[in-house]
C-alpha atoms as a PDB file:
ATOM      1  CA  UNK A   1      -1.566 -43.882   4.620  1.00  0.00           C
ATOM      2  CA  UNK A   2      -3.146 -44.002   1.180  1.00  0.00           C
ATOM      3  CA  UNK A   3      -6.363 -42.664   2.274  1.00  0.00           C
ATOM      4  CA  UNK A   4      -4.170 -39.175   4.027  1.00  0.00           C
ATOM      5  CA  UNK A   5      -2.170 -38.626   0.830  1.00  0.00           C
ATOM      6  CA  UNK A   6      -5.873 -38.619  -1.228  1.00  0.00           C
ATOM      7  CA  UNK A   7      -7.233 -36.292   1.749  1.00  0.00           C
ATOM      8  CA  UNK A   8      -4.295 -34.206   1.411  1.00  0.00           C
ATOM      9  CA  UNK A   9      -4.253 -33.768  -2.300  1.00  0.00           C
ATOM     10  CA  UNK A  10      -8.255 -33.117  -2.230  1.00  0.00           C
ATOM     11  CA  UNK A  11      -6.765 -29.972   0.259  1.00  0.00           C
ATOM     12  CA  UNK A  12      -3.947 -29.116  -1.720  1.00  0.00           C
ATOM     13  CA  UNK A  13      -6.635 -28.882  -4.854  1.00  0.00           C
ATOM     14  CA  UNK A  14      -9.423 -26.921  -3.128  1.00  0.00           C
ATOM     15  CA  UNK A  15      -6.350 -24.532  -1.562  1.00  0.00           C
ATOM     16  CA  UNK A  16      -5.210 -23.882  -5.098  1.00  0.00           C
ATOM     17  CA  UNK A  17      -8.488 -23.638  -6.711  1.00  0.00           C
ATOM     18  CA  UNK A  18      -9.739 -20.360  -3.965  1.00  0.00           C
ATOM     19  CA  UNK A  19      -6.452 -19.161  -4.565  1.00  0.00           C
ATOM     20  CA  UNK A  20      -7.309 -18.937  -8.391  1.00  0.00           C
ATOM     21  CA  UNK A  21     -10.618 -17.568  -6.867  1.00  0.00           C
ATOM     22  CA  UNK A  22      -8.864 -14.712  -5.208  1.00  0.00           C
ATOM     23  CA  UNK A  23      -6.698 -13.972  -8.097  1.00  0.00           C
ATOM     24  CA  UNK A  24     -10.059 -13.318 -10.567  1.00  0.00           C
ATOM     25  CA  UNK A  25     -11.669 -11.065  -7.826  1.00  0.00           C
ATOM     26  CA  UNK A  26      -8.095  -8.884  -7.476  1.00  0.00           C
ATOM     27  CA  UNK A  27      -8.730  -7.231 -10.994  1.00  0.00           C
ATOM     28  CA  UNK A  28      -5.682  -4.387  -9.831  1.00  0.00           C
ATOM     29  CA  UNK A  29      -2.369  -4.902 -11.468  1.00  0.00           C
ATOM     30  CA  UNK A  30       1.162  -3.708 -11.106  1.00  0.00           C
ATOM     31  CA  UNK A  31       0.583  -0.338 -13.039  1.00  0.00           C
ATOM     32  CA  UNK A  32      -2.952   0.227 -10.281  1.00  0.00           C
ATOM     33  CA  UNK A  33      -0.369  -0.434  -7.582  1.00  0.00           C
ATOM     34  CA  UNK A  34       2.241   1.877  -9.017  1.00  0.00           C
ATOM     35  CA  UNK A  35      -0.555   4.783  -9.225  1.00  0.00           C
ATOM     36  CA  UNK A  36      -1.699   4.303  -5.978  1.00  0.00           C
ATOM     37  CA  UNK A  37       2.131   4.548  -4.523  1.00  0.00           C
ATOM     38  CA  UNK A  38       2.411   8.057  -6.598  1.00  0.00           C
ATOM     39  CA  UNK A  39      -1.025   9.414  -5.224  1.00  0.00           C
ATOM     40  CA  UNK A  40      -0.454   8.440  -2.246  1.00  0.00           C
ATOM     41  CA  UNK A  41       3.426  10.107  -1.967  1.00  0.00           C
ATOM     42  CA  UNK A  42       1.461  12.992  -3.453  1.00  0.00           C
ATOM     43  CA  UNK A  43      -1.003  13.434  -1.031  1.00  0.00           C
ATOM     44  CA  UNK A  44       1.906  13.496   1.372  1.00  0.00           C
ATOM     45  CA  UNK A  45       3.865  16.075  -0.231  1.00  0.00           C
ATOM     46  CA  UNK A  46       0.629  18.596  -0.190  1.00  0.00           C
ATOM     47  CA  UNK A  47       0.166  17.748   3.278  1.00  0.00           C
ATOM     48  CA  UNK A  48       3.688  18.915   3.790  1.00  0.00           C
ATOM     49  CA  UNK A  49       2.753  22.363   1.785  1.00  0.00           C
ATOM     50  CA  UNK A  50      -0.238  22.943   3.194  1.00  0.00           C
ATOM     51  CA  UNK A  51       1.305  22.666   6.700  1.00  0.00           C
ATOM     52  CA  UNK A  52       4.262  24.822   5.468  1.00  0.00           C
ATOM     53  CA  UNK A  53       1.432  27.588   4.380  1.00  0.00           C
ATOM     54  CA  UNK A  54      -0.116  27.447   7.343  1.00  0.00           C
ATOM     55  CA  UNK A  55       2.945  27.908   9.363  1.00  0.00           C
ATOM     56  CA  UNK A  56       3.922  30.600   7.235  1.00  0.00           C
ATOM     57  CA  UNK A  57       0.898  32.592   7.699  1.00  0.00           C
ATOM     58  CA  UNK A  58       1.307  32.312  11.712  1.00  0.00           C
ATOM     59  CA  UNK A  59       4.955  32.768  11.180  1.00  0.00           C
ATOM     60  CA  UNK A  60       5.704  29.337  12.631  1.00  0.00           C
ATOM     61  CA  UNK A  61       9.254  27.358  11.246  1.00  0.00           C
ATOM     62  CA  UNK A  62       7.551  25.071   8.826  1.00  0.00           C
ATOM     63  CA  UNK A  63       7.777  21.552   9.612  1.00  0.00           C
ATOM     64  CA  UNK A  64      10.340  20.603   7.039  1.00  0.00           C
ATOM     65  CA  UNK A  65      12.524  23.198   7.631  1.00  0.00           C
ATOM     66  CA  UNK A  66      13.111  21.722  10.658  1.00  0.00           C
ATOM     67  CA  UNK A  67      13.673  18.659   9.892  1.00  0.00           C
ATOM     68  CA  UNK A  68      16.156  19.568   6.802  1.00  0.00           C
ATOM     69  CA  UNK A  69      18.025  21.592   9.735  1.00  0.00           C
ATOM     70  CA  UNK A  70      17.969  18.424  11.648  1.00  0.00           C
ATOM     71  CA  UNK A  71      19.307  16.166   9.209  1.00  0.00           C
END
């Protein structure tokens, strides 16, 4: 019994110590998250515009016309 709780706590050790590991290697932070969420609802929203322009220019009903009709 003695010999699984020492085998255990040599796991429970080398678990914690590559999680530390994996901490040091993720160098981003909350504020690199936070720009990556607004660039990527960005990149969205001129993906809408373009598609709106293009529609426009074929005189197509733009995508989110649509949907703001449909909702």
């Amino acid at each position: 019994m003695q010999w699984r709780l020492a085998g255990l706590s040599r796991a429970r050790d080398n678990i914690q110590n590559q999680l530390s590991d994996l901490v040091k290697q993720k160098p981003r932070n909350k504020d690199d998250d936070d720009l990556i969420s607004e660039m990527t609802r960005l990149e969205a929203m001129l993906q809408v515009s373009r598609d709106d322009l293009v529609c426009r220019s074929y005189r197509i009903t733009p995508v989110s016309s649509f949907l703001s009709q449909l909702l």
